[in-house]
N, C-alpha and C. Protein backbone atom coordinates (compact mmCIF):
# COMPACT_ATOMS: atom_id res chain seq x y z
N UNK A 1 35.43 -43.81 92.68
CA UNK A 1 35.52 -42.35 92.77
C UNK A 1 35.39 -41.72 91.40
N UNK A 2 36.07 -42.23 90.49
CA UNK A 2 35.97 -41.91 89.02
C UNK A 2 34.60 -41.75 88.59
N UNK A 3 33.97 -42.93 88.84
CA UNK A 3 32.55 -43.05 88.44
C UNK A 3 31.72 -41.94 89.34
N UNK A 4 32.07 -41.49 90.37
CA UNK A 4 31.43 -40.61 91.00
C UNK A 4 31.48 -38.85 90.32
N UNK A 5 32.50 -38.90 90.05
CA UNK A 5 33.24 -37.42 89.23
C UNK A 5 32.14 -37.38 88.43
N UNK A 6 32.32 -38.23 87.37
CA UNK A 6 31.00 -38.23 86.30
C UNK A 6 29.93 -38.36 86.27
N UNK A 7 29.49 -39.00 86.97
CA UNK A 7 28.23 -38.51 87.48
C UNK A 7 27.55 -37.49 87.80
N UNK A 8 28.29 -36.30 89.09
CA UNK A 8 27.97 -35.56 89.11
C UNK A 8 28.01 -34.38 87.95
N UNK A 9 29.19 -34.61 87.04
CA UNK A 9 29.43 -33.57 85.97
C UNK A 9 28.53 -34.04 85.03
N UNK A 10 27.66 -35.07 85.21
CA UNK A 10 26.58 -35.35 83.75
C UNK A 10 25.20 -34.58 84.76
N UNK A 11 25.45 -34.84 86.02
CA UNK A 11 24.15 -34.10 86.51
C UNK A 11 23.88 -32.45 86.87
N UNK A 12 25.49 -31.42 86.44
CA UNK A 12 25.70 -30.36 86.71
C UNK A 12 25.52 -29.90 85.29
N UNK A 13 25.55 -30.64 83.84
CA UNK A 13 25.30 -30.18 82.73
C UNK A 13 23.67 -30.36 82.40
N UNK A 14 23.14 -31.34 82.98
CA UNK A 14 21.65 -31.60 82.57
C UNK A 14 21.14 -30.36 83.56
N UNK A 15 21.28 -29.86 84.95
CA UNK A 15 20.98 -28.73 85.44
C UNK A 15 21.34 -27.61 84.67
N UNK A 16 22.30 -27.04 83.75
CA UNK A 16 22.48 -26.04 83.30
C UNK A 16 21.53 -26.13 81.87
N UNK A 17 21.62 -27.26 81.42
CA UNK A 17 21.05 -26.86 80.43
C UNK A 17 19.62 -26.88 80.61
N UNK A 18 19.02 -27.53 81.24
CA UNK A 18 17.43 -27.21 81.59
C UNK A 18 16.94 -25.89 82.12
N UNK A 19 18.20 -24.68 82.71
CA UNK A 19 17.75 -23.93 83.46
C UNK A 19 17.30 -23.16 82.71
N UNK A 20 17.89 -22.57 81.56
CA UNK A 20 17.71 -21.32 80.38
C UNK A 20 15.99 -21.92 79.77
N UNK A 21 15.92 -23.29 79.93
CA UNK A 21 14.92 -23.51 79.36
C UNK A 21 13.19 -22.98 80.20
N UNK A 22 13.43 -23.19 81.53
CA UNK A 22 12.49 -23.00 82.63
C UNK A 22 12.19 -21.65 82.60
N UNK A 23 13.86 -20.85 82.63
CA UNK A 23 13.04 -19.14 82.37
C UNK A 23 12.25 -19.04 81.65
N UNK A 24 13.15 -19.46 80.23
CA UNK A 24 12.09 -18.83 78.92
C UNK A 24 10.84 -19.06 79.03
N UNK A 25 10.44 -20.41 79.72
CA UNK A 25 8.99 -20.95 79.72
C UNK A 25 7.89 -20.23 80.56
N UNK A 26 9.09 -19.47 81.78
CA UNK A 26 8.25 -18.56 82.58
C UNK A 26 8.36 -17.22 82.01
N UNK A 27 8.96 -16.67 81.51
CA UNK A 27 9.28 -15.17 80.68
C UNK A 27 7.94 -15.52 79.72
N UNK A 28 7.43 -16.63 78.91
CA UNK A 28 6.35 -16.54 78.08
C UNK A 28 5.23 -17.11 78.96
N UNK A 29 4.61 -17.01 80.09
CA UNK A 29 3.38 -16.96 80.92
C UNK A 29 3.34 -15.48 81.48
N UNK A 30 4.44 -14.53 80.96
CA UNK A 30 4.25 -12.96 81.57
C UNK A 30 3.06 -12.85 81.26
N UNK A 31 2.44 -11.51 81.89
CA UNK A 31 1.48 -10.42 81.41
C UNK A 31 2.53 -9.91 80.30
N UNK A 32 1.72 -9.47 78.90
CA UNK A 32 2.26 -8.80 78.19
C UNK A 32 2.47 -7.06 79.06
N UNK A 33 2.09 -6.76 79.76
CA UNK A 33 2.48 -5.21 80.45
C UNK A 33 3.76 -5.22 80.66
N UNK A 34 4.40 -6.00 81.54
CA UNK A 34 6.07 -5.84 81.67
C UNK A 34 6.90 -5.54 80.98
N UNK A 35 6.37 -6.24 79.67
CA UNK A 35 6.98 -6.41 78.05
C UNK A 35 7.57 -5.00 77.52
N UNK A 36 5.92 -4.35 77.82
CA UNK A 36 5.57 -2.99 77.14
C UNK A 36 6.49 -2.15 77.92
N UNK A 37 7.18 -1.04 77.07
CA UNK A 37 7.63 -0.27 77.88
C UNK A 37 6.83 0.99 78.37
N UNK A 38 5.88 1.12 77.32
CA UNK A 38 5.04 1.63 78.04
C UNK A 38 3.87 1.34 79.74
N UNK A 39 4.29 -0.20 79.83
CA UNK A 39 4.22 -0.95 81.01
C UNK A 39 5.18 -0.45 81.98
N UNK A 40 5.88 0.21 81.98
CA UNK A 40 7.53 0.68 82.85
C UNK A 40 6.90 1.97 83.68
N UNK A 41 7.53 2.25 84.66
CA UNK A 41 7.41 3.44 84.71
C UNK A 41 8.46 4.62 84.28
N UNK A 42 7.31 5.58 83.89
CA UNK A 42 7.33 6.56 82.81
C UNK A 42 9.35 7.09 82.86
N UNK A 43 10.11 6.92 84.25
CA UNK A 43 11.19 7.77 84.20
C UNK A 43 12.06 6.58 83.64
N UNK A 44 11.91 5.11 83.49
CA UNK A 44 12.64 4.07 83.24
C UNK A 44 12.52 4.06 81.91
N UNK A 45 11.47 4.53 81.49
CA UNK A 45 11.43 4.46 79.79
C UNK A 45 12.17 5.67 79.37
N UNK A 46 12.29 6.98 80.08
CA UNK A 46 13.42 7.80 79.45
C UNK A 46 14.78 7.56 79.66
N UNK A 47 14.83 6.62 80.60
CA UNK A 47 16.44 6.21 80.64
C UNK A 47 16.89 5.47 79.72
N UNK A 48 15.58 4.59 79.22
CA UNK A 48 16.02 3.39 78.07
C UNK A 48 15.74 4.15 76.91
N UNK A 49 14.79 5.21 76.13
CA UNK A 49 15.09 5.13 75.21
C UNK A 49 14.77 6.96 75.23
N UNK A 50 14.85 7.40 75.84
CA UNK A 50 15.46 9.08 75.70
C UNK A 50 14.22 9.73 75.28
N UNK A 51 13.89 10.56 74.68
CA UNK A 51 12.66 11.70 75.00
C UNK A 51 11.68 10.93 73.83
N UNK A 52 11.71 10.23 72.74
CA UNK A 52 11.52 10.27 71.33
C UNK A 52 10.94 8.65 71.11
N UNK A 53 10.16 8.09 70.86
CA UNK A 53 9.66 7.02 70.61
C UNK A 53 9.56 6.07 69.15
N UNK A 54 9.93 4.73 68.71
CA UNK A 54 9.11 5.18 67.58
C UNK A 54 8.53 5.88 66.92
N UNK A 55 7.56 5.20 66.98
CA UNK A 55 6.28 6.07 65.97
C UNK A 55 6.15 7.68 66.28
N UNK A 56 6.74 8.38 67.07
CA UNK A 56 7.22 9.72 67.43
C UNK A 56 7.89 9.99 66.39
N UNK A 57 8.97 9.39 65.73
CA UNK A 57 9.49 10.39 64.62
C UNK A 57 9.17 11.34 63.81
N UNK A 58 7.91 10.56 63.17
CA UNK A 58 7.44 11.69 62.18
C UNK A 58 6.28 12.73 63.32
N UNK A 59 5.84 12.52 64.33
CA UNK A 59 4.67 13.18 64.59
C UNK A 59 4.89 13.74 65.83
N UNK A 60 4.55 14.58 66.41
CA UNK A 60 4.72 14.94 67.54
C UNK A 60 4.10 14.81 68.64
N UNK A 61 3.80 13.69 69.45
CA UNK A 61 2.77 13.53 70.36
C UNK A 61 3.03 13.59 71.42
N UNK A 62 3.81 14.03 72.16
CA UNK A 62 4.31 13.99 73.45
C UNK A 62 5.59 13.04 73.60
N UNK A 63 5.75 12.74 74.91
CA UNK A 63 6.75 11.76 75.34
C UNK A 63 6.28 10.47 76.47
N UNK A 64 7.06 9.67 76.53
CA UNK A 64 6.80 9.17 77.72
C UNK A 64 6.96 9.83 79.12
N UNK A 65 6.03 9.62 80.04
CA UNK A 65 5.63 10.68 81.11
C UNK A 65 6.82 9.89 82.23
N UNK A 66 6.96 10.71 83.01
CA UNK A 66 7.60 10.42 84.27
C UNK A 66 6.42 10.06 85.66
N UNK A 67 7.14 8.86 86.16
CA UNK A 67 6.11 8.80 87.36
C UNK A 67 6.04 9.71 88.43
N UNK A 68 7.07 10.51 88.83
CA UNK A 68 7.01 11.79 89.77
C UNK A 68 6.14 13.03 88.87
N UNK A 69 6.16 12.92 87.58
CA UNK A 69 5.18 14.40 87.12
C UNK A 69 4.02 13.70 87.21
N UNK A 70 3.68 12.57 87.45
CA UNK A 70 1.74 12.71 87.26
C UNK A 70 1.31 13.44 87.89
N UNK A 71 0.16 13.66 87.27
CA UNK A 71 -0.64 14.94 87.76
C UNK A 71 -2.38 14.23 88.31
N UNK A 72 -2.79 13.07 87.31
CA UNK A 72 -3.73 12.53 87.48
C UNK A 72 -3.81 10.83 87.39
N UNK A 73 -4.60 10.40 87.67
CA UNK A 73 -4.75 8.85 86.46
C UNK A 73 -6.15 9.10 86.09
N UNK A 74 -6.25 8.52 84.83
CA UNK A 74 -7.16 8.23 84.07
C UNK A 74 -7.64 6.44 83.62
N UNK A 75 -8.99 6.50 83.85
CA UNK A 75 -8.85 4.65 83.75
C UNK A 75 -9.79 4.66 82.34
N UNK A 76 -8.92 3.57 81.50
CA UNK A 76 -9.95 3.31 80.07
C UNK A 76 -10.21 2.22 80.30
N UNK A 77 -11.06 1.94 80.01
CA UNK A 77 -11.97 0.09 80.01
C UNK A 77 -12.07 0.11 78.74
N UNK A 78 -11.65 -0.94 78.20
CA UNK A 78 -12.22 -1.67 76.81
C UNK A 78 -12.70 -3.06 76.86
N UNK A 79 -13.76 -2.22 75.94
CA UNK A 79 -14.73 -3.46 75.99
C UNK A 79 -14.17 -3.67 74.56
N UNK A 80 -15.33 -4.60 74.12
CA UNK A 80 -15.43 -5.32 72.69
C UNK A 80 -15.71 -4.65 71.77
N UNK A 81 -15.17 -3.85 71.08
CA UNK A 81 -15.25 -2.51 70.13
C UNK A 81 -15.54 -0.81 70.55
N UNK A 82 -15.63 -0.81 71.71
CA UNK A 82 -15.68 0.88 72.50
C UNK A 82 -14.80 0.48 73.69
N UNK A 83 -14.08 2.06 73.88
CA UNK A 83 -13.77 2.77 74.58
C UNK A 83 -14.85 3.44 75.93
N UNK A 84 -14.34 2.99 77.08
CA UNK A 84 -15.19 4.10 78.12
C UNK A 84 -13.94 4.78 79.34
N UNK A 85 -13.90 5.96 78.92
CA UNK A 85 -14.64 6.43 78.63
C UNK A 85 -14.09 6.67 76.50
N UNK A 86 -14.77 7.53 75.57
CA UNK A 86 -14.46 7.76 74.17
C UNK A 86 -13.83 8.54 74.19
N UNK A 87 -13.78 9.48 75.15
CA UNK A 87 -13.24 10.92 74.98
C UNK A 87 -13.02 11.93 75.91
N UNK A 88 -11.39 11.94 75.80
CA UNK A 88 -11.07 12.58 77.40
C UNK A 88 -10.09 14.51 76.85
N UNK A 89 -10.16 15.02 78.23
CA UNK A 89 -9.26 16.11 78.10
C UNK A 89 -8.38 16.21 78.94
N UNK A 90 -7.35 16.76 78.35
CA UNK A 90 -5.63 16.91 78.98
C UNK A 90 -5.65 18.59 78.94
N UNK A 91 -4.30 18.82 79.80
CA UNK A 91 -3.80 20.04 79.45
C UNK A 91 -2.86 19.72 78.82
N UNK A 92 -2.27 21.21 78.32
CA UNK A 92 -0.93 21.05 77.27
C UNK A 92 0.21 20.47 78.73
N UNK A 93 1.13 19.54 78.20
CA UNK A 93 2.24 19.46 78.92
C UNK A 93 1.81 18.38 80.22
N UNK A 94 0.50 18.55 80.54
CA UNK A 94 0.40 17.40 81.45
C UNK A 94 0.90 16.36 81.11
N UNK A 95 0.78 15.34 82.59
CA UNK A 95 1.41 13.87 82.66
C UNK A 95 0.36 13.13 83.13
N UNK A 96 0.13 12.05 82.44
CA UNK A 96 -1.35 11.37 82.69
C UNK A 96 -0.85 10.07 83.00
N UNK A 97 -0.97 9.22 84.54
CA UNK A 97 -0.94 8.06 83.98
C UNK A 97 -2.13 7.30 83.51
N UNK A 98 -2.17 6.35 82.62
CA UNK A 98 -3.85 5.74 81.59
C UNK A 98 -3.50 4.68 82.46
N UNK A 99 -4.90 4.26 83.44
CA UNK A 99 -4.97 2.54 84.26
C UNK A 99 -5.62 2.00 82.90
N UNK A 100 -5.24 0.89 82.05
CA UNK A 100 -6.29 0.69 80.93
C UNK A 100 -6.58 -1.06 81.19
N UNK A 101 -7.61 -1.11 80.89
CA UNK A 101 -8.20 -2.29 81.56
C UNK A 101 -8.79 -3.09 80.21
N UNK A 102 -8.92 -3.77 80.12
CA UNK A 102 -9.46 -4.67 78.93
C UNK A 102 -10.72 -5.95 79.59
N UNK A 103 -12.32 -5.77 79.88
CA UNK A 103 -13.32 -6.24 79.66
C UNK A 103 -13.71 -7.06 79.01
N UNK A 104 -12.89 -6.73 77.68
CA UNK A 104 -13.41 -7.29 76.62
C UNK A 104 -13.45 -8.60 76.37
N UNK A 105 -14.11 -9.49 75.39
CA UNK A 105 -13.96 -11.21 74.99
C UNK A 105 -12.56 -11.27 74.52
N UNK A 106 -11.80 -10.22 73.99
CA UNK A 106 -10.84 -10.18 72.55
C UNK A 106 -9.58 -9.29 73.38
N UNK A 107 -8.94 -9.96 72.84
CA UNK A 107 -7.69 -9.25 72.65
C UNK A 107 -7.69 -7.45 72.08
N UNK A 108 -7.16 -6.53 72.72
CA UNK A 108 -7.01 -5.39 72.63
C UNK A 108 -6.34 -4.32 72.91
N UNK A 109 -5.78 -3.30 72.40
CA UNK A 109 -5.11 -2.60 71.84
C UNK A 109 -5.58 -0.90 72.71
N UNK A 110 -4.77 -0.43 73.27
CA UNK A 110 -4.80 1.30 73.62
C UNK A 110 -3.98 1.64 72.98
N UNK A 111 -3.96 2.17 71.74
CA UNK A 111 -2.78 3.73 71.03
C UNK A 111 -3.16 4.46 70.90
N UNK A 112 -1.57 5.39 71.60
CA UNK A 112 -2.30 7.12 70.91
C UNK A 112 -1.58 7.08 70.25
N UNK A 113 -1.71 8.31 69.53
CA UNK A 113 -1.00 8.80 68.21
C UNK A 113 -1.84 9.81 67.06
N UNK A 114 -1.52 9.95 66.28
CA UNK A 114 -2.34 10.69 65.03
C UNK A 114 -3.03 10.08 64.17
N UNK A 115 -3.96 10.43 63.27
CA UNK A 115 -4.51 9.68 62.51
C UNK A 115 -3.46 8.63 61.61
N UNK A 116 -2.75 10.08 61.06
CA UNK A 116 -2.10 8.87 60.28
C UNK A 116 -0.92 8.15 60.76
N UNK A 117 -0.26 8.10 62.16
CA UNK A 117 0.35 6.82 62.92
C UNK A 117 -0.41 5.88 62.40
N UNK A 118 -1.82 5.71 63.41
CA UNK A 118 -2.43 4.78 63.36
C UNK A 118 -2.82 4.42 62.30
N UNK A 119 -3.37 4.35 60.77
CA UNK A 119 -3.04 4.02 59.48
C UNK A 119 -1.53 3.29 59.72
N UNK A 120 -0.81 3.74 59.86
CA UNK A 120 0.93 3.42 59.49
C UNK A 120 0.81 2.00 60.26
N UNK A 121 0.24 2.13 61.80
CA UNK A 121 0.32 1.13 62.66
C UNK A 121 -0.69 -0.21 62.03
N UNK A 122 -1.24 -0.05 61.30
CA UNK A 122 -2.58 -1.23 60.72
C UNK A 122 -1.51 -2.22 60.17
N UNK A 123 -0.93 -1.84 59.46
CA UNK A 123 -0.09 -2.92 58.48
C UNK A 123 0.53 -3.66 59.36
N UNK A 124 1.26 -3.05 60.98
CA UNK A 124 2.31 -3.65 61.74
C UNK A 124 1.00 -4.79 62.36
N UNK A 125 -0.04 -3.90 63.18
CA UNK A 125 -1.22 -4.81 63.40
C UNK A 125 -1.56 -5.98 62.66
N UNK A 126 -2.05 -5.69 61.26
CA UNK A 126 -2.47 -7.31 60.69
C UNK A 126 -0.95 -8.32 60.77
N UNK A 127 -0.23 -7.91 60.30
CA UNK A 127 1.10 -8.52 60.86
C UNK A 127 1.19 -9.22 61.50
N UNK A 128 0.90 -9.18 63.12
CA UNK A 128 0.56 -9.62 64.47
C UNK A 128 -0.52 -10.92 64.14
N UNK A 129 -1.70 -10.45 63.40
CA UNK A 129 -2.68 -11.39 63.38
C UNK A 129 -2.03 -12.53 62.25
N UNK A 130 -1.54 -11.96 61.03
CA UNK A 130 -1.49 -13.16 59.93
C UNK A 130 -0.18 -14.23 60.52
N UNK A 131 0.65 -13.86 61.33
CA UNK A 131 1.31 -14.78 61.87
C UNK A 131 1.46 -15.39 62.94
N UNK A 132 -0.35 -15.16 63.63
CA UNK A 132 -0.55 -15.98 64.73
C UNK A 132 0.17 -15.63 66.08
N UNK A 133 1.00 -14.05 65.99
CA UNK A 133 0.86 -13.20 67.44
C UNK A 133 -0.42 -12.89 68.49
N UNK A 134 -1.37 -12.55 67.54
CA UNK A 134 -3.03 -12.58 68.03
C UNK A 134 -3.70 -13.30 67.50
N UNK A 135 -4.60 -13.70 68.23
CA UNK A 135 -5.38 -15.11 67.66
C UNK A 135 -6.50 -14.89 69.01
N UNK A 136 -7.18 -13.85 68.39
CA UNK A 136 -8.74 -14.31 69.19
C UNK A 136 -8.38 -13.44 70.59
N UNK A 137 -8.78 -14.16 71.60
CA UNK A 137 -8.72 -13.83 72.87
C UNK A 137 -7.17 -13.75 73.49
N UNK A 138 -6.77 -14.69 72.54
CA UNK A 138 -5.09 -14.85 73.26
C UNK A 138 -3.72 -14.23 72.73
N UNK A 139 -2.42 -13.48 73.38
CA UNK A 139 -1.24 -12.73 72.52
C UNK A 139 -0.80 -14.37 72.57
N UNK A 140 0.31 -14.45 71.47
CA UNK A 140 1.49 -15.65 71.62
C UNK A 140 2.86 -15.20 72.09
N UNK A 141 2.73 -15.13 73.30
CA UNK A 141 4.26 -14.73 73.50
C UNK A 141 5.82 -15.02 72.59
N UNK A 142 5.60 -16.15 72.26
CA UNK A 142 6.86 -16.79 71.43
C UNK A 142 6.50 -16.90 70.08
N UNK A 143 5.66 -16.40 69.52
CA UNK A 143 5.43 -15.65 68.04
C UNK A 143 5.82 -14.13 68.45
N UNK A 144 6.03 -13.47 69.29
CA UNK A 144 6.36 -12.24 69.38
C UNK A 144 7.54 -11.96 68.99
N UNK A 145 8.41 -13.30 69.60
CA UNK A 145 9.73 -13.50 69.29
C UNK A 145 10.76 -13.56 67.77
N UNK A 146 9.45 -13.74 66.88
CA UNK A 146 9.75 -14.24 65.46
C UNK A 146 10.52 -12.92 64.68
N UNK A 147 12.10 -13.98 64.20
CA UNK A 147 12.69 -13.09 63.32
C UNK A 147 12.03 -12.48 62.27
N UNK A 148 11.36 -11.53 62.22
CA UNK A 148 10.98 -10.88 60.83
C UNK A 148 12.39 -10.07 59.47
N UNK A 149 13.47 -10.49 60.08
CA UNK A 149 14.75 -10.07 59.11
C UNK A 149 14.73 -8.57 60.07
N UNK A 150 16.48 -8.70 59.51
CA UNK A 150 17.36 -7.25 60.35
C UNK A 150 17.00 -7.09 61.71
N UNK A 151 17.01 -8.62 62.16
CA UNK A 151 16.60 -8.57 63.79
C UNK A 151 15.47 -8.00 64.19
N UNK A 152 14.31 -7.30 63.81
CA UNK A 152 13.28 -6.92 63.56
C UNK A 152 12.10 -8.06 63.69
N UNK A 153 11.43 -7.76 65.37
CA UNK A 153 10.14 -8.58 65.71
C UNK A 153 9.14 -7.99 66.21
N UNK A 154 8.21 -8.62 66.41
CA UNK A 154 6.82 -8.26 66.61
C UNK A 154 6.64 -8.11 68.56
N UNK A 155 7.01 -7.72 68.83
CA UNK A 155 6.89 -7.61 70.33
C UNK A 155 6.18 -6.85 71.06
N UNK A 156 5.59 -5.85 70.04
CA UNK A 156 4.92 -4.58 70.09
C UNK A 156 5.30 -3.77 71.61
N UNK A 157 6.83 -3.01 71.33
CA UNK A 157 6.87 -2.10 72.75
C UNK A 157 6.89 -0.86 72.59
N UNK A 158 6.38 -0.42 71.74
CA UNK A 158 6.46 1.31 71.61
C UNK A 158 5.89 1.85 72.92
N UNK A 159 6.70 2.75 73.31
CA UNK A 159 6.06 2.95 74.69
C UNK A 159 4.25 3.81 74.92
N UNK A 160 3.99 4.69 73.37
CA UNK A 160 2.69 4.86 73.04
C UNK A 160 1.55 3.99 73.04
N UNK A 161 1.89 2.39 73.39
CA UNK A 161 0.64 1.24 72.82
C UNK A 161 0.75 0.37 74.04
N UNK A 162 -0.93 -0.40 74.62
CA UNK A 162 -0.47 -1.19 75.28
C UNK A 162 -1.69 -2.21 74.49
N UNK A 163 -0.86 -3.57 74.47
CA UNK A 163 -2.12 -4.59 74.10
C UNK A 163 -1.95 -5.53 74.94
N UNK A 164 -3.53 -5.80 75.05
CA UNK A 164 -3.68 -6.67 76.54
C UNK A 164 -4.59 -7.82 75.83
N UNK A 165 -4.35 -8.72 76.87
CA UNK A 165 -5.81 -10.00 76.31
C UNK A 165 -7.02 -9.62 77.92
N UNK A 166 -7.90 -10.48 77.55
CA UNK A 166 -9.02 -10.47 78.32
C UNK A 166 -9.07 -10.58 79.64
N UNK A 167 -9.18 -9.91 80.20
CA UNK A 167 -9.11 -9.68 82.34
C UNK A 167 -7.66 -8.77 82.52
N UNK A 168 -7.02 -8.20 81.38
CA UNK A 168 -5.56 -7.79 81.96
C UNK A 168 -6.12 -6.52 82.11
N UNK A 169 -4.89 -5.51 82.97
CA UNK A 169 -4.71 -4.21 83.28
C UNK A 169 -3.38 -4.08 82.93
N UNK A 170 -2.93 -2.75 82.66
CA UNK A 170 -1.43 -2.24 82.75
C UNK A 170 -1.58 -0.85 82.30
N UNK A 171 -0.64 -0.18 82.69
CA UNK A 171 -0.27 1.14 82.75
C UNK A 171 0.60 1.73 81.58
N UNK A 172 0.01 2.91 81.58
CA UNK A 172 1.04 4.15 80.38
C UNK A 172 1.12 5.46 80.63
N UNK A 173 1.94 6.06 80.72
CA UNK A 173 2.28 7.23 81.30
C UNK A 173 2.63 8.20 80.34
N UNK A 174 1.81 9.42 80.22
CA UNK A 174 2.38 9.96 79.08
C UNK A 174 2.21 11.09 79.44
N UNK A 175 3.28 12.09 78.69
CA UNK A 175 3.12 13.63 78.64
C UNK A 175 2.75 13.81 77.88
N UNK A 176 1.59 14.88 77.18
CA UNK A 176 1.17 15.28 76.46
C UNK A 176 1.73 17.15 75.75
N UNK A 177 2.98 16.50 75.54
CA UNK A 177 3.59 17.63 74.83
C UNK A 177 3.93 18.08 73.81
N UNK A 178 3.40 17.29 73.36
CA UNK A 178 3.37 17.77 71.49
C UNK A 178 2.90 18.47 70.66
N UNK A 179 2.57 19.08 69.90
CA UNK A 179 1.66 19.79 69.05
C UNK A 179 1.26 19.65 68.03
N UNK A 180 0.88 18.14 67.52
CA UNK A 180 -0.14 17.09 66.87
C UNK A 180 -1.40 16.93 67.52
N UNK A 181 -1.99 16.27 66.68
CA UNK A 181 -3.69 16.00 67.41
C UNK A 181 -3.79 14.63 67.67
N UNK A 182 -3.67 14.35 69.10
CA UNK A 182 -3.62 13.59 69.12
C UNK A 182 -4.77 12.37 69.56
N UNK A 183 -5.32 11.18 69.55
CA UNK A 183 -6.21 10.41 69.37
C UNK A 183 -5.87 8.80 70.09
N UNK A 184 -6.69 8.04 70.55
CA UNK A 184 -6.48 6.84 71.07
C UNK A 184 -7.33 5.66 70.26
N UNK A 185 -6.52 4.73 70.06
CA UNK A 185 -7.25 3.98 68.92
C UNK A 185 -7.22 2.37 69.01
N UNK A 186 -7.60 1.32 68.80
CA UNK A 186 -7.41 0.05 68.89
C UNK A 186 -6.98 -0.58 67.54
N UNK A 187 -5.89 -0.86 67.64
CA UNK A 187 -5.25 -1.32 66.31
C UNK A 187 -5.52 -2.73 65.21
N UNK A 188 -5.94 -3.72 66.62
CA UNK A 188 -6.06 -4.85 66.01
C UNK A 188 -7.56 -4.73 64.99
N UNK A 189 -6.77 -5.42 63.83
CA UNK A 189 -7.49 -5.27 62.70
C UNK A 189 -9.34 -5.41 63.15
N UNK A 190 -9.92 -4.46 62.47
CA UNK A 190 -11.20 -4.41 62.21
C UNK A 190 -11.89 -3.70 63.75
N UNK A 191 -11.21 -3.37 64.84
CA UNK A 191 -11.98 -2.86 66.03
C UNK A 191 -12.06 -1.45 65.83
N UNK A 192 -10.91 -0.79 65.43
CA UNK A 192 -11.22 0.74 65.07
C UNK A 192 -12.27 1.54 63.96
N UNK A 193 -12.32 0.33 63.07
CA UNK A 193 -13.60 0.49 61.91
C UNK A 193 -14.76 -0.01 62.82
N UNK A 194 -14.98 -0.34 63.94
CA UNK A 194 -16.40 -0.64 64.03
C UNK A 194 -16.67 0.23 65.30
N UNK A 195 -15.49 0.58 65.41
CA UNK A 195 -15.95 1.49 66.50
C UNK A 195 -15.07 2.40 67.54
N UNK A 196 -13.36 1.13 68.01
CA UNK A 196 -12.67 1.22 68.94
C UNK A 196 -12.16 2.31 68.51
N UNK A 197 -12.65 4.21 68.63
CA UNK A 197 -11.66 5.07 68.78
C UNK A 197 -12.20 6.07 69.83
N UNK A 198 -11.15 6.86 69.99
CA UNK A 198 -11.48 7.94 71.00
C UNK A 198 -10.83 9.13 70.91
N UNK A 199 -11.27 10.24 71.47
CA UNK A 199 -10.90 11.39 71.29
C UNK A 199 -9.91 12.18 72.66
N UNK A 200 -8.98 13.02 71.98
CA UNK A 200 -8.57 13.78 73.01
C UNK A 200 -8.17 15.23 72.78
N UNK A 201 -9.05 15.66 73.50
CA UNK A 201 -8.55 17.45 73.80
C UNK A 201 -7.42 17.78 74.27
N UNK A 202 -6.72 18.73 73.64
CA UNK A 202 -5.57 19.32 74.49
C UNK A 202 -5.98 21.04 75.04
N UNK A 203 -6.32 21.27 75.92
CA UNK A 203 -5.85 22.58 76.00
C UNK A 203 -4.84 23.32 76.68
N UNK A 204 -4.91 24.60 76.28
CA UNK A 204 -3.30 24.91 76.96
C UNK A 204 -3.44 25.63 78.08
């Protein structure tokens, strides 16, 4: 009977400890969309992080949209250095959800923001690449994970950005309420210099 006790308590610790391991292994085969909170819908991201985004601090570009205010969807395809469509129009205050689709061979990037976000965002971008987060066609989920100091990692969830690899889709919902100019851009190094940007009208 003794020998039976232990047994099972060596086979109730090898189950616990393998289990944490199986998630993590399935948490890193996600779609990066889930990740994104801009992957969420639009009223779950104001519960988690309130009207104001990142890269929102300094600039004013709207907010994350609510899924009861859409008004439209809009679908972007990216290919391999363009945008289709390049250049879209909003009203002031609308709620857009973006279907954004990625075509492309490569790994790629939808942000809005201002010119100079996106400048600000390049440095976080090569970042991603020099430590083997992006690599070609593929994200690394568990390089996303990497302590960069003050608990500070590369996970890229601003709810403004979605980066996808090749055949993905995912969603972003945004209000366009700000009164910046705002622009959609592909971050990963060298696609926005050759081509990956796009334009957006606001009118009121």
């Amino acid at each position: 009977m003794k020998t039976a006790l232990i047994g099972a308590s060596t086979l109730l610790f090898a189950t616990l400890a393998v289990a944490p391991s199986t998630t993590f292994a399935q948490t890193m085969d996600m779609d990066h969309a889930p990740m994104d909170q801009g992957h969420m819908p639009g009223d779950q991201m104001h519960h988690m992080m309130g009207e104001t985004a990142p890269h929102q601090m300094h600039e004013n570009i709207g907010a994350p949209g609510k899924t009861a205010d859409v008004s439209r969807n809009i679908t972007i395809v990216m290919k391999d250095n363009y945008f289709e469509p390049d250049a879209i129009t909003v009203t002031k205050n609308e709620t857009v959800r973006f279907i954004i689709k990625n075509e492309g061979t490569l790994v790629h990037e939808f942000s809005l923001g201002t010119a100079a976000m996106h400048e600000a965002h390049a440095s976080e971008m090569q970042m991603m690449v020099d430590h083997g987060v992006i690599d070609g066609d593929r994200i690394d989920r568990q390089a996303m994970m990497m302590d960069m100091g003050n608990g500070q990692t590369m996970m890229h969830d601003d709810p403004n950005t979605v980066l996808l690899e090749p055949g993905k889709t995912a969603e972003l919902i945004w209000t366009f309420s700000g009164d910046a100019t705002v622009e959609f851009s592909c971050g990963v190094p060298g696609h926005a210099e050759s081509g990956m940007t796009g334009t957006i009208t606001i009118k009121e």
